[in-house]
PDB file of N, CA and C in Angstrom:
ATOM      1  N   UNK A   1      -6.080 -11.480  -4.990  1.00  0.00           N
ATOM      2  CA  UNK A   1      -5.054 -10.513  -4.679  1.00  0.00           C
ATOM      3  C   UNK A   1      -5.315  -9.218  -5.458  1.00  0.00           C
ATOM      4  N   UNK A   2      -4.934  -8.113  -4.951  1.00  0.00           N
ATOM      5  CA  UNK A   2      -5.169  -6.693  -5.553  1.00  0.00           C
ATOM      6  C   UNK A   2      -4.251  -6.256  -4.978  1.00  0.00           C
ATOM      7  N   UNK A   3      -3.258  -5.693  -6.337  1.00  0.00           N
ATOM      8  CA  UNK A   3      -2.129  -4.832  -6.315  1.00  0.00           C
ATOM      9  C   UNK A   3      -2.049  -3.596  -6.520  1.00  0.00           C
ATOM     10  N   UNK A   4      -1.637  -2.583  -5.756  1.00  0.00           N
ATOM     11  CA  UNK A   4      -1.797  -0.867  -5.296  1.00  0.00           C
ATOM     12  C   UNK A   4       0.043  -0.934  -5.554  1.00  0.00           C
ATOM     13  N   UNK A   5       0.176   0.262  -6.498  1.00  0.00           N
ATOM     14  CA  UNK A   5       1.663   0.787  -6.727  1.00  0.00           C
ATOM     15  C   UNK A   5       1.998   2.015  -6.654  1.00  0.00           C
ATOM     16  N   UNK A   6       2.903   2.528  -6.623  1.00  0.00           N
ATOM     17  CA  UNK A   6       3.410   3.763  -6.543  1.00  0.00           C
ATOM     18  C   UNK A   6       5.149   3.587  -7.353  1.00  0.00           C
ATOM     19  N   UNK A   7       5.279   4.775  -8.514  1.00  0.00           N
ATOM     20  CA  UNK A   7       6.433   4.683  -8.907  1.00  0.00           C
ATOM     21  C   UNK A   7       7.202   6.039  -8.537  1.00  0.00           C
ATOM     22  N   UNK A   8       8.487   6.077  -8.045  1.00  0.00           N
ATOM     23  CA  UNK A   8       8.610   7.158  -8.393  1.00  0.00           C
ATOM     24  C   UNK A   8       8.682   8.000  -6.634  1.00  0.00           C
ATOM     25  N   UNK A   9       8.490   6.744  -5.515  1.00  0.00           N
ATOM     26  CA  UNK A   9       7.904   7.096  -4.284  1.00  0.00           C
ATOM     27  C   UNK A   9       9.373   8.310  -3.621  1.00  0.00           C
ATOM     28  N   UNK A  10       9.150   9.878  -3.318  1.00  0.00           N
ATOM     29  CA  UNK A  10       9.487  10.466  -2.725  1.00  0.00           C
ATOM     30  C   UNK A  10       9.904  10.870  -1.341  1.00  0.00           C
ATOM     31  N   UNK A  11      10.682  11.718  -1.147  1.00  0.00           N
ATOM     32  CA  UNK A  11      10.436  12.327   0.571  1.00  0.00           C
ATOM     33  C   UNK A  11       9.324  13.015   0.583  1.00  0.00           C
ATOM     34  N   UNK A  12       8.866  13.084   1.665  1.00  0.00           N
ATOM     35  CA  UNK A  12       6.974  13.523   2.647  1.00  0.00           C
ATOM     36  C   UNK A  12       6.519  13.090   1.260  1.00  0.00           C
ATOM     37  N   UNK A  13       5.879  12.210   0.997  1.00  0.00           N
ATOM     38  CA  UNK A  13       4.992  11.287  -0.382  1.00  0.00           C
ATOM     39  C   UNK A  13       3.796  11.397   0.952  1.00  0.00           C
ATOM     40  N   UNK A  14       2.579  11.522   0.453  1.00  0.00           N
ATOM     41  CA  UNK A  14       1.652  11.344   1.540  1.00  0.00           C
ATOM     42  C   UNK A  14       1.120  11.126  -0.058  1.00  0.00           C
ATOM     43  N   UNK A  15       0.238   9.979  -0.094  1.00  0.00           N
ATOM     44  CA  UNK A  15      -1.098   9.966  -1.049  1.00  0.00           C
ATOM     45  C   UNK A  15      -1.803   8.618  -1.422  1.00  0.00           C
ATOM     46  N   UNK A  16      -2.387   8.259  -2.556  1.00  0.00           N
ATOM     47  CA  UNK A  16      -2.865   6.837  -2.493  1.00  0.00           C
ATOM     48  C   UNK A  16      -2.769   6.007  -3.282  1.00  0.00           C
ATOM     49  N   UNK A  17      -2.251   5.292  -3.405  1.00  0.00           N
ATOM     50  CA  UNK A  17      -1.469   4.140  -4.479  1.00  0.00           C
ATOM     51  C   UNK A  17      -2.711   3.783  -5.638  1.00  0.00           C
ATOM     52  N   UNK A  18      -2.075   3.759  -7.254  1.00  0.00           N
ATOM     53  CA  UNK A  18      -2.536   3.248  -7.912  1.00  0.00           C
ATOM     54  C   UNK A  18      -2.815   2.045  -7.884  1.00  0.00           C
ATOM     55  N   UNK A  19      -4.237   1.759  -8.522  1.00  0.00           N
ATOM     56  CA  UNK A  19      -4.476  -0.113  -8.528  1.00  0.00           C
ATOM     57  C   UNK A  19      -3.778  -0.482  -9.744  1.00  0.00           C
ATOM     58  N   UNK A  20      -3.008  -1.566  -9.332  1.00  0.00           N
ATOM     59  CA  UNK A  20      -2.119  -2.032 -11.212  1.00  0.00           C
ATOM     60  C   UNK A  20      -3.465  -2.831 -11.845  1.00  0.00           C
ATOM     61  N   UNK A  21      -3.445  -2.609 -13.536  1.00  0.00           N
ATOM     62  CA  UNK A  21      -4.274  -3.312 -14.240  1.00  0.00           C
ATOM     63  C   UNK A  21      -5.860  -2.419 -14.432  1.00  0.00           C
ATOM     64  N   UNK A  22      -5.630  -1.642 -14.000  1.00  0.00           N
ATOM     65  CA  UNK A  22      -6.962  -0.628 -13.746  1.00  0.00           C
ATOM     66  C   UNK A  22      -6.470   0.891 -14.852  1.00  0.00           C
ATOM     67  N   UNK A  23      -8.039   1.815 -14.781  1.00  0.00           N
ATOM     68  CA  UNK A  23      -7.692   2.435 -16.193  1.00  0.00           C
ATOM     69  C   UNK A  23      -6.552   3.852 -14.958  1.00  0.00           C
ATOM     70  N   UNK A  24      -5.649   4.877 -15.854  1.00  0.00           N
ATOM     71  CA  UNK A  24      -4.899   5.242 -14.794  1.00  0.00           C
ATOM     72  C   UNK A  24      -5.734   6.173 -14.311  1.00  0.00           C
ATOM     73  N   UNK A  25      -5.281   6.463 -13.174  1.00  0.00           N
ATOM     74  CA  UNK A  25      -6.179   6.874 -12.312  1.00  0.00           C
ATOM     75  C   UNK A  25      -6.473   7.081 -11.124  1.00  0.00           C
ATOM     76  N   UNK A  26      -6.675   5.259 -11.424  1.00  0.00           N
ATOM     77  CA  UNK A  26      -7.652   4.519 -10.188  1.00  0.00           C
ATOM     78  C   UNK A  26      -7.241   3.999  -8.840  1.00  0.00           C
ATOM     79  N   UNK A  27      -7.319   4.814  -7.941  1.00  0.00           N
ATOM     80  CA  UNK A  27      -7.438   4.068  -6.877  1.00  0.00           C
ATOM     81  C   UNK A  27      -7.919   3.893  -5.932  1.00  0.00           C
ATOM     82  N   UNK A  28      -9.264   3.208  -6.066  1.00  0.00           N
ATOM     83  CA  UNK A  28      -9.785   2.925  -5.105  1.00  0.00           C
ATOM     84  C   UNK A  28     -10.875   1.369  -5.606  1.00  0.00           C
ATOM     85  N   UNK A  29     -10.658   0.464  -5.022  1.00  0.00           N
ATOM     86  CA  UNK A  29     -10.901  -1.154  -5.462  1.00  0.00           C
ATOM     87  C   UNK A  29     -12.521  -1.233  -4.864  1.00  0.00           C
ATOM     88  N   UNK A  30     -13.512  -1.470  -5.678  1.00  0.00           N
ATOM     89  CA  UNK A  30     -14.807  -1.906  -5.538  1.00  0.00           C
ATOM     90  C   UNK A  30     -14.876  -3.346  -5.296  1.00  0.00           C
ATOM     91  N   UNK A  31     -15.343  -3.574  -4.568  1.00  0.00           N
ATOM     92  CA  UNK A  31     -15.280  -5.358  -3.868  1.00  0.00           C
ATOM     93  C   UNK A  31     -16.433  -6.075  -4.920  1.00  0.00           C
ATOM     94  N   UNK A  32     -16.472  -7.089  -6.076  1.00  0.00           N
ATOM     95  CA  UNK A  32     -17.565  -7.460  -6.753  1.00  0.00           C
ATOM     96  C   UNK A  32     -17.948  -8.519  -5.419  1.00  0.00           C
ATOM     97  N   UNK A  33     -17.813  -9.281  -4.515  1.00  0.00           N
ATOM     98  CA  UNK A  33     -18.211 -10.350  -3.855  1.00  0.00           C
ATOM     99  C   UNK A  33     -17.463 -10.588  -2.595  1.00  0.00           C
ATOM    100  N   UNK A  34     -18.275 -10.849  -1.388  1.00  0.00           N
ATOM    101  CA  UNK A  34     -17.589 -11.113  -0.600  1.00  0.00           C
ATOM    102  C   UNK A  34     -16.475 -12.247  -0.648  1.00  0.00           C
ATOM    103  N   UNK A  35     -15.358 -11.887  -0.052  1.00  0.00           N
ATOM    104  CA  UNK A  35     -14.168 -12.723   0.158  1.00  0.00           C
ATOM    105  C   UNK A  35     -13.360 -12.899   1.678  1.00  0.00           C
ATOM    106  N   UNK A  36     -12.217 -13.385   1.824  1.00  0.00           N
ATOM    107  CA  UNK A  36     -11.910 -13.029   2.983  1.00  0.00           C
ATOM    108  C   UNK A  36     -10.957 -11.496   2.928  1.00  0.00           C
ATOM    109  N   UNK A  37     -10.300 -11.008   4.092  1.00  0.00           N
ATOM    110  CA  UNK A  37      -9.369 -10.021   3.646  1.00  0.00           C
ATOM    111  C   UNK A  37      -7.975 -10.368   4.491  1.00  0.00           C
ATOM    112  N   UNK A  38      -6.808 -11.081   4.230  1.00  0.00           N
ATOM    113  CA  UNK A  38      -6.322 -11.622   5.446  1.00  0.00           C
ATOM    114  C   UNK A  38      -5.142 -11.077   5.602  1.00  0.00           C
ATOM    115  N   UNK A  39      -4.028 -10.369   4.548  1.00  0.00           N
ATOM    116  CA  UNK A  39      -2.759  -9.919   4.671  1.00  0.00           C
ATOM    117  C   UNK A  39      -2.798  -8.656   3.813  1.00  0.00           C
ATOM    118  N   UNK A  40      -1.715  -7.998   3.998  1.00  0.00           N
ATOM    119  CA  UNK A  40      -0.527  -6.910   3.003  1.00  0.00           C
ATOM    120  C   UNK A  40       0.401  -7.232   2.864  1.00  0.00           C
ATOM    121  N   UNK A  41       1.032  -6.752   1.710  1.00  0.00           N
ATOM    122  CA  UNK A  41       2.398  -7.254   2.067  1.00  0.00           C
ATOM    123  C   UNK A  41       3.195  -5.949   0.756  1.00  0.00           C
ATOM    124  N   UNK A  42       4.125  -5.682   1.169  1.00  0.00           N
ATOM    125  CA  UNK A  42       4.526  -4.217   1.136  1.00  0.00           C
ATOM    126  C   UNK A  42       5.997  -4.855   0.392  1.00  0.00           C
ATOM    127  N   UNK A  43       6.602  -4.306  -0.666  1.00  0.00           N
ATOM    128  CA  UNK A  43       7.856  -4.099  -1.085  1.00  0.00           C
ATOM    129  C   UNK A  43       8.055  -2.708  -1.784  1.00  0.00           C
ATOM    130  N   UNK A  44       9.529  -2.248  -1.554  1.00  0.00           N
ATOM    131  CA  UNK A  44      10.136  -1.237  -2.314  1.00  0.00           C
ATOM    132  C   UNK A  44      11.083  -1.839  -3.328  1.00  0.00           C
ATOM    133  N   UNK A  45      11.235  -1.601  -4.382  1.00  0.00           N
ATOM    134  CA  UNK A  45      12.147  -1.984  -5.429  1.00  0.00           C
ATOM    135  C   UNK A  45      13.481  -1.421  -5.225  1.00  0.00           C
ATOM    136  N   UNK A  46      13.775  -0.728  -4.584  1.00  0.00           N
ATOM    137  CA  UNK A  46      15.068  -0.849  -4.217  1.00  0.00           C
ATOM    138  C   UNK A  46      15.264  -0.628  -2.461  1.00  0.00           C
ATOM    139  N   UNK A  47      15.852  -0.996  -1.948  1.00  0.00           N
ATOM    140  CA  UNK A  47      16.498  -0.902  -0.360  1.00  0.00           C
ATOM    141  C   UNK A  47      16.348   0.799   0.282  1.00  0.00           C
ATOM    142  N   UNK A  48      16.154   0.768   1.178  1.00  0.00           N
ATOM    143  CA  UNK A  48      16.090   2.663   1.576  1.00  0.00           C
ATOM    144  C   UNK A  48      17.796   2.372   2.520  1.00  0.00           C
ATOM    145  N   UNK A  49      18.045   3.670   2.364  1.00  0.00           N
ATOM    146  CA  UNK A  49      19.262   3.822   2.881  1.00  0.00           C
ATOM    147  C   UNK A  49      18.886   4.971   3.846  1.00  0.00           C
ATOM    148  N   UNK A  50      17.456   5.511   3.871  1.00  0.00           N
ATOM    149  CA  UNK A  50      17.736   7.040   4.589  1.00  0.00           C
ATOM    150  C   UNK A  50      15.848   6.856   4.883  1.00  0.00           C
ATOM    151  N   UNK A  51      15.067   6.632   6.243  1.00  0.00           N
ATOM    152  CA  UNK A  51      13.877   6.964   5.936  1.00  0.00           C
ATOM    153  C   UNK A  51      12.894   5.895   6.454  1.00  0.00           C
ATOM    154  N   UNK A  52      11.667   6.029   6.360  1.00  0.00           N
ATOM    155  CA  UNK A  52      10.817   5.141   6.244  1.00  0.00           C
ATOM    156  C   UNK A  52       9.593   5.192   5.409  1.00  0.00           C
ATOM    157  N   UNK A  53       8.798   4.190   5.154  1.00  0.00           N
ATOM    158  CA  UNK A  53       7.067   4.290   4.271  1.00  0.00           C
ATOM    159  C   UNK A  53       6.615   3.639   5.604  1.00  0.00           C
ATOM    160  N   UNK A  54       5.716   4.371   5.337  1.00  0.00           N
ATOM    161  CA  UNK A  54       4.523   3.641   6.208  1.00  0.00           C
ATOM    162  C   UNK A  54       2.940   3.781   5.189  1.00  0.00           C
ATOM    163  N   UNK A  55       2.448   2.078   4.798  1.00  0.00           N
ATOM    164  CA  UNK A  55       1.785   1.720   4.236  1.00  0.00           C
ATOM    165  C   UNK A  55       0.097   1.357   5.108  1.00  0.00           C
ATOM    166  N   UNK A  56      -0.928   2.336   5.023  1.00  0.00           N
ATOM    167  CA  UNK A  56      -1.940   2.270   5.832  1.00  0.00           C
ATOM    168  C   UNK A  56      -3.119   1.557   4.552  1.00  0.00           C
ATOM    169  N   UNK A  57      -4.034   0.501   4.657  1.00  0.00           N
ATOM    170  CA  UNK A  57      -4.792  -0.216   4.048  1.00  0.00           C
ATOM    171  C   UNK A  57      -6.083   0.499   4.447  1.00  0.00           C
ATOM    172  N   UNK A  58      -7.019   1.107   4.198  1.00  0.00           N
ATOM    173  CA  UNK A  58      -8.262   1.369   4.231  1.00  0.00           C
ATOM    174  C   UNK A  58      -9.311   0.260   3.655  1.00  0.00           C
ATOM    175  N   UNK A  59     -10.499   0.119   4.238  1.00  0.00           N
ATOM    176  CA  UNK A  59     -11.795  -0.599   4.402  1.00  0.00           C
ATOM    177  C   UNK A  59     -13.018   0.536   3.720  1.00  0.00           C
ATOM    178  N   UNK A  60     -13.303   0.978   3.404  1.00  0.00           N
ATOM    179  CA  UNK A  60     -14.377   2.046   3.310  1.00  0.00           C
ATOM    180  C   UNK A  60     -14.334   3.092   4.325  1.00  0.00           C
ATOM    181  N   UNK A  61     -12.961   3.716   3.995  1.00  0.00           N
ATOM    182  CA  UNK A  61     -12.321   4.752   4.645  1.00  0.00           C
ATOM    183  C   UNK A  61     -11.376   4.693   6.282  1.00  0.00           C
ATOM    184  N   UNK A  62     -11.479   3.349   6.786  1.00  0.00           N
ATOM    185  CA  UNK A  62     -11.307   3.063   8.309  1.00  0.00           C
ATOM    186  C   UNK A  62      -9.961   2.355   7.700  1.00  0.00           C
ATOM    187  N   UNK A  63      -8.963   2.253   8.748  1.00  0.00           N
ATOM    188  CA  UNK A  63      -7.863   1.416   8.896  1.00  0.00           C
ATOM    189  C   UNK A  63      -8.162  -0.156   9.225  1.00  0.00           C
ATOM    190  N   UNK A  64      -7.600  -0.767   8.444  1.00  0.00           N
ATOM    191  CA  UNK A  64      -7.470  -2.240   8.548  1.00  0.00           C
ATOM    192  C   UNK A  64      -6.317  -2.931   8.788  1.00  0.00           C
ATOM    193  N   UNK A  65      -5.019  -1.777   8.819  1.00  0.00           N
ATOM    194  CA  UNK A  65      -3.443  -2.208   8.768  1.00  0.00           C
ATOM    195  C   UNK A  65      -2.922  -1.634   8.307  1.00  0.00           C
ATOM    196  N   UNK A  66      -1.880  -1.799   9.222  1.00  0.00           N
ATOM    197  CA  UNK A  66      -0.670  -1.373   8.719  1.00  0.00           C
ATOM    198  C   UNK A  66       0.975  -1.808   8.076  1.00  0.00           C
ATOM    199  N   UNK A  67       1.845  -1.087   7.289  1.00  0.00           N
ATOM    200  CA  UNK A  67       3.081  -2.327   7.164  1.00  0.00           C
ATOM    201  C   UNK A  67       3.564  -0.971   7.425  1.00  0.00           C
ATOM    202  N   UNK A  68       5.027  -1.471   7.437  1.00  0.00           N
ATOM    203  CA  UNK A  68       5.981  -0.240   7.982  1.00  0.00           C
ATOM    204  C   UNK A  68       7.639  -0.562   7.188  1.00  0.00           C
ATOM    205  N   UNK A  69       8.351   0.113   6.426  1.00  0.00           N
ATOM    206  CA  UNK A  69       9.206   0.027   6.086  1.00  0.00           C
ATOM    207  C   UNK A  69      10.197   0.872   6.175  1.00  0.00           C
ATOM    208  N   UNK A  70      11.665   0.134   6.487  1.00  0.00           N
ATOM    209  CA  UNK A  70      12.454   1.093   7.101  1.00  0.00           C
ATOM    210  C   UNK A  70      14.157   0.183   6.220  1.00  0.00           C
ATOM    211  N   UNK A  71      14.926   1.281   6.650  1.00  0.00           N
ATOM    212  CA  UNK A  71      15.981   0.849   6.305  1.00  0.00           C
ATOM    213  C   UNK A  71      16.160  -0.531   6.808  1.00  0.00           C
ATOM    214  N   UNK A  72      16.844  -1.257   5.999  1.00  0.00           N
ATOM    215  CA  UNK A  72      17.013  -2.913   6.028  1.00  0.00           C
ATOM    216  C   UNK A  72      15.623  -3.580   6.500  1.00  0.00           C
ATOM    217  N   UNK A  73      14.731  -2.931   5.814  1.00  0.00           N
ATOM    218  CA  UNK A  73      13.631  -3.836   5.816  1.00  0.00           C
ATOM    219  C   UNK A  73      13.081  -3.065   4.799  1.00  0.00           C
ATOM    220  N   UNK A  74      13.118  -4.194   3.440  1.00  0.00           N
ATOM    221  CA  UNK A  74      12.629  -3.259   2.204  1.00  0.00           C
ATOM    222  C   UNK A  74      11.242  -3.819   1.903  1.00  0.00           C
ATOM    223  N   UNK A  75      11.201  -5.301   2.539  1.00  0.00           N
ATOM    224  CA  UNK A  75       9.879  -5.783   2.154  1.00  0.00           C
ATOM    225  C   UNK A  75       9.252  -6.311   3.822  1.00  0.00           C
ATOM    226  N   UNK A  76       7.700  -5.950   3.838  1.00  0.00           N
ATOM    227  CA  UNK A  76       6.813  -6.055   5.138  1.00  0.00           C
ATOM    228  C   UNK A  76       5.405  -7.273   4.757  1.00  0.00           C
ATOM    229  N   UNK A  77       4.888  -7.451   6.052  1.00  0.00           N
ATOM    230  CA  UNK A  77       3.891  -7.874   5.479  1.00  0.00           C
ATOM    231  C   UNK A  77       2.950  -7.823   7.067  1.00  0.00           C
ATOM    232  N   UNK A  78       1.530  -7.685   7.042  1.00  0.00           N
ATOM    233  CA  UNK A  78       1.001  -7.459   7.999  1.00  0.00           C
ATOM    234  C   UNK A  78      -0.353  -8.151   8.160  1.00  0.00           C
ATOM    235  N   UNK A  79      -0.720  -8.906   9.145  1.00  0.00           N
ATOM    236  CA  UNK A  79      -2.560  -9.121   8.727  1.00  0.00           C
ATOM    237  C   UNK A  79      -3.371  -7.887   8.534  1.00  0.00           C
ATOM    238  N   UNK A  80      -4.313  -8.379   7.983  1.00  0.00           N
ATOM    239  CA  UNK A  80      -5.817  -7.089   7.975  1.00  0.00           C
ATOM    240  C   UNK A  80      -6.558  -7.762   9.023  1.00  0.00           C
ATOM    241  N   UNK A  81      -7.920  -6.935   9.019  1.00  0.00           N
ATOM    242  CA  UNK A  81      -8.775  -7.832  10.054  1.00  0.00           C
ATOM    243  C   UNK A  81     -10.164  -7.337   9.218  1.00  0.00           C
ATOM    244  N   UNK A  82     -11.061  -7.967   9.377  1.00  0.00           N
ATOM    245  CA  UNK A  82     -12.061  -8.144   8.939  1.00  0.00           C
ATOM    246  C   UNK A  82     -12.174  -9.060   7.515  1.00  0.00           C
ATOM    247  N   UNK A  83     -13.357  -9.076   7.166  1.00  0.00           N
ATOM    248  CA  UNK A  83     -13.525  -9.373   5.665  1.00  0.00           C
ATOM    249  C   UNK A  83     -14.329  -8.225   4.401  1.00  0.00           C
ATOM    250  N   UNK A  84     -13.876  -9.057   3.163  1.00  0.00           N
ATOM    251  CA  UNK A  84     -14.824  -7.752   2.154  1.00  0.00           C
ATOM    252  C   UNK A  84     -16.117  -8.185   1.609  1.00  0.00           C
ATOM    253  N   UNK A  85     -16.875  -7.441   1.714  1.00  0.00           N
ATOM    254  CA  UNK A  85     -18.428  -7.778   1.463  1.00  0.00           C
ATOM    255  C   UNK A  85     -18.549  -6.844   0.198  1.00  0.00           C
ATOM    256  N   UNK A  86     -19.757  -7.370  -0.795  1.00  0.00           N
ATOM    257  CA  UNK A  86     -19.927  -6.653  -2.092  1.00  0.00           C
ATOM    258  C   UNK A  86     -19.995  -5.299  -1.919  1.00  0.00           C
ATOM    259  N   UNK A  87     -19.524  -4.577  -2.654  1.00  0.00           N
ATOM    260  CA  UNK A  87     -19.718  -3.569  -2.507  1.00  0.00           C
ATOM    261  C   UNK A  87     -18.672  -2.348  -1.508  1.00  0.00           C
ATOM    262  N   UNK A  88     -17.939  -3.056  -0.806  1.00  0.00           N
ATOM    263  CA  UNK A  88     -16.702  -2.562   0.153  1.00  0.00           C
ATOM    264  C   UNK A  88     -15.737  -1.996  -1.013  1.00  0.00           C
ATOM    265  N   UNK A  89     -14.967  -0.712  -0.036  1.00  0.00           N
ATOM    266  CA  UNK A  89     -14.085  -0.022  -1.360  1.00  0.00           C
ATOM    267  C   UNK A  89     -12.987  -0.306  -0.132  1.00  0.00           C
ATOM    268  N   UNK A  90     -11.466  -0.422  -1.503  1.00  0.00           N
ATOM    269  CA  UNK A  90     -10.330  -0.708  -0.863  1.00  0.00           C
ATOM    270  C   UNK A  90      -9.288   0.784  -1.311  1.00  0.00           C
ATOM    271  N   UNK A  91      -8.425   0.925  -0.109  1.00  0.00           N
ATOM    272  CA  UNK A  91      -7.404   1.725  -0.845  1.00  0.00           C
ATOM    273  C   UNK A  91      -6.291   1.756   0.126  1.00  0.00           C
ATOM    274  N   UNK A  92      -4.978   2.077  -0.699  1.00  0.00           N
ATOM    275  CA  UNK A  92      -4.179   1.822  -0.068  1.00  0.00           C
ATOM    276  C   UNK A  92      -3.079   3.442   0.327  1.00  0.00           C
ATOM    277  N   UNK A  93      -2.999   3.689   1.312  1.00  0.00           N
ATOM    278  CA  UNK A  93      -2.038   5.142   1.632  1.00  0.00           C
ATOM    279  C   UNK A  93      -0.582   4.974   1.651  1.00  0.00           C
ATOM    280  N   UNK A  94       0.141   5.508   0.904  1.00  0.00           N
ATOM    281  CA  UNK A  94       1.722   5.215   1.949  1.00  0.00           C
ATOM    282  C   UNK A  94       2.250   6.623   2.112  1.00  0.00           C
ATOM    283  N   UNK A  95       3.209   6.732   3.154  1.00  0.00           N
ATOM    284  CA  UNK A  95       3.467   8.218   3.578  1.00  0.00           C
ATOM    285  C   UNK A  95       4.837   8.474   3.729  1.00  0.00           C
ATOM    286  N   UNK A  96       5.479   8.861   3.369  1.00  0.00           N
ATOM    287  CA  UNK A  96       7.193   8.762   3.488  1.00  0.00           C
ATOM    288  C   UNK A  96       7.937   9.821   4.201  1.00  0.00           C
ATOM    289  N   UNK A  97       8.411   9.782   5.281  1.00  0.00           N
ATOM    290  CA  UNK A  97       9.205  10.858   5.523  1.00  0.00           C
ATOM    291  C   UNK A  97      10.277  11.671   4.645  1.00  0.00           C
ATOM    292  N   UNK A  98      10.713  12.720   5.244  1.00  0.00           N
ATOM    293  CA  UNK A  98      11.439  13.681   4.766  1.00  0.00           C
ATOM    294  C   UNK A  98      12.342  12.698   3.863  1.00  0.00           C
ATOM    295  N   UNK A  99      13.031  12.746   5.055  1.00  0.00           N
ATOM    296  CA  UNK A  99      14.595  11.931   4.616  1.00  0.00           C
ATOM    297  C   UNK A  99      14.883  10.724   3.875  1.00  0.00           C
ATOM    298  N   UNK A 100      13.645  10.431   3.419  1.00  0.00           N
ATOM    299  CA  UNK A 100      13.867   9.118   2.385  1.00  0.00           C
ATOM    300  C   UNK A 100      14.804   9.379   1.080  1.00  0.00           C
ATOM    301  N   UNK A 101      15.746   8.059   0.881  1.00  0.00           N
ATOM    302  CA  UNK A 101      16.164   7.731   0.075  1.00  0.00           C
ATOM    303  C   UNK A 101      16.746   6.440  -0.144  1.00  0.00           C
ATOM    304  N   UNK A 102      16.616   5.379  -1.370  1.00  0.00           N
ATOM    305  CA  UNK A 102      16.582   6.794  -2.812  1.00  0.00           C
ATOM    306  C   UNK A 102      15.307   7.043  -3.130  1.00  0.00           C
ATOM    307  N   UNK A 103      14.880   8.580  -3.752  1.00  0.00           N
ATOM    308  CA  UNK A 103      13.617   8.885  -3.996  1.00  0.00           C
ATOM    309  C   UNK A 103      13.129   7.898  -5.453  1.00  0.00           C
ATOM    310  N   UNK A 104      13.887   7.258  -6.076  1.00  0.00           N
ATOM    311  CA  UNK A 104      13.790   6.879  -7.113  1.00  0.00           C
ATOM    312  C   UNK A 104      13.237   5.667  -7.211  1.00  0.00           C
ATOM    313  N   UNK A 105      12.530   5.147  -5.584  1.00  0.00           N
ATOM    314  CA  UNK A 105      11.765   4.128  -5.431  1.00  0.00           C
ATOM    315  C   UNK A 105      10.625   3.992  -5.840  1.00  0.00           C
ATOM    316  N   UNK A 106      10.573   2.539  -6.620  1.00  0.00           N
ATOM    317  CA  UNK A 106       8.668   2.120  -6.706  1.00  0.00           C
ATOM    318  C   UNK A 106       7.937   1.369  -5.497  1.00  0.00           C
ATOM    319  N   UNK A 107       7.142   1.422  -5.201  1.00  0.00           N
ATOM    320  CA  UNK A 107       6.342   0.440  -4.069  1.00  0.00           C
ATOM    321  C   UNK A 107       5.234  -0.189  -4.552  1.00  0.00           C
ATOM    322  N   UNK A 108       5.289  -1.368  -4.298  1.00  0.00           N
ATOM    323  CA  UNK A 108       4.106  -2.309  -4.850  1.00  0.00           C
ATOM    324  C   UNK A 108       3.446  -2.861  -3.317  1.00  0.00           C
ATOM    325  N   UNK A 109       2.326  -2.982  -3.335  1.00  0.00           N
ATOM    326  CA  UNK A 109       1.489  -3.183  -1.789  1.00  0.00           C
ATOM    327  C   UNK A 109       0.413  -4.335  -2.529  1.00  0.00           C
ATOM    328  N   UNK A 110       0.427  -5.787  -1.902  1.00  0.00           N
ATOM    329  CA  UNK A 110      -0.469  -6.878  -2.655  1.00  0.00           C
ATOM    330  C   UNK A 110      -1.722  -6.674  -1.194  1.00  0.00           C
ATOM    331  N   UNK A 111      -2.554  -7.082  -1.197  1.00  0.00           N
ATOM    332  CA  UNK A 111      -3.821  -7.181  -0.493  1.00  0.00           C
ATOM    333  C   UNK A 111      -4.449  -8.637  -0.876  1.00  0.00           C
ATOM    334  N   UNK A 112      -4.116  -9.800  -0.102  1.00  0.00           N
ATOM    335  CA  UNK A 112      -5.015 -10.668  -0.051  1.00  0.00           C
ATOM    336  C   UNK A 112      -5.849 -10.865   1.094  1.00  0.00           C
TER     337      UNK A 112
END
């Protein structure tokens, strides 16, 4: 599993989630060994009342999935498709409309 966060997630947030446990920075996940790549799974730490995230998973720059979060749905989860081979980079986007709230949200995005 590899965990991508964001604290702090805004209205129009367009950018790319930190990897947790990594130096700060970082985000973008170097694959040491192939594995499989089979889900996302998306939570906000608190409930949106106003808005949506939309959480896009990158492969070595290509889409692999998506999760989508919206009022009364604070936590998502989605397959990926393919697998990761050595050397594959991971990253994770989320994009928030205007009207999100509360801005005072964190988002945590797991990748198994």
């Amino acid at each position: 599993m590899i965990a991508f966060f964001v604290l702090y997630l805004g209205g129009s947030f367009d950018g790319l989630l930190l990897l947790a446990g990594y130096p700060a920075g970082t985000v973008t996940y170097h694959e040491p060994a192939d594995s499989p790549l089979e889900g996302a799974s998306a939570v906000l730490s608190t409930p949106l009342t106003a808005g949506t995230v939309t959480v896009t998973v990158k492969k070595n720059g290509s889409a692999v999935g998506t999760v989508s979060l919206a009022v009364g749905t604070p936590m998502a989860a989605a397959q990926l498709t393919g697998g990761l081979r050595t050397g594959d980079r991971l990253e994770v986007r989320a994009v928030s409309s205007a009207d999100l709230d509360p801005t005072t949200a964190a988002l945590l995005v797991v990748v198994h």
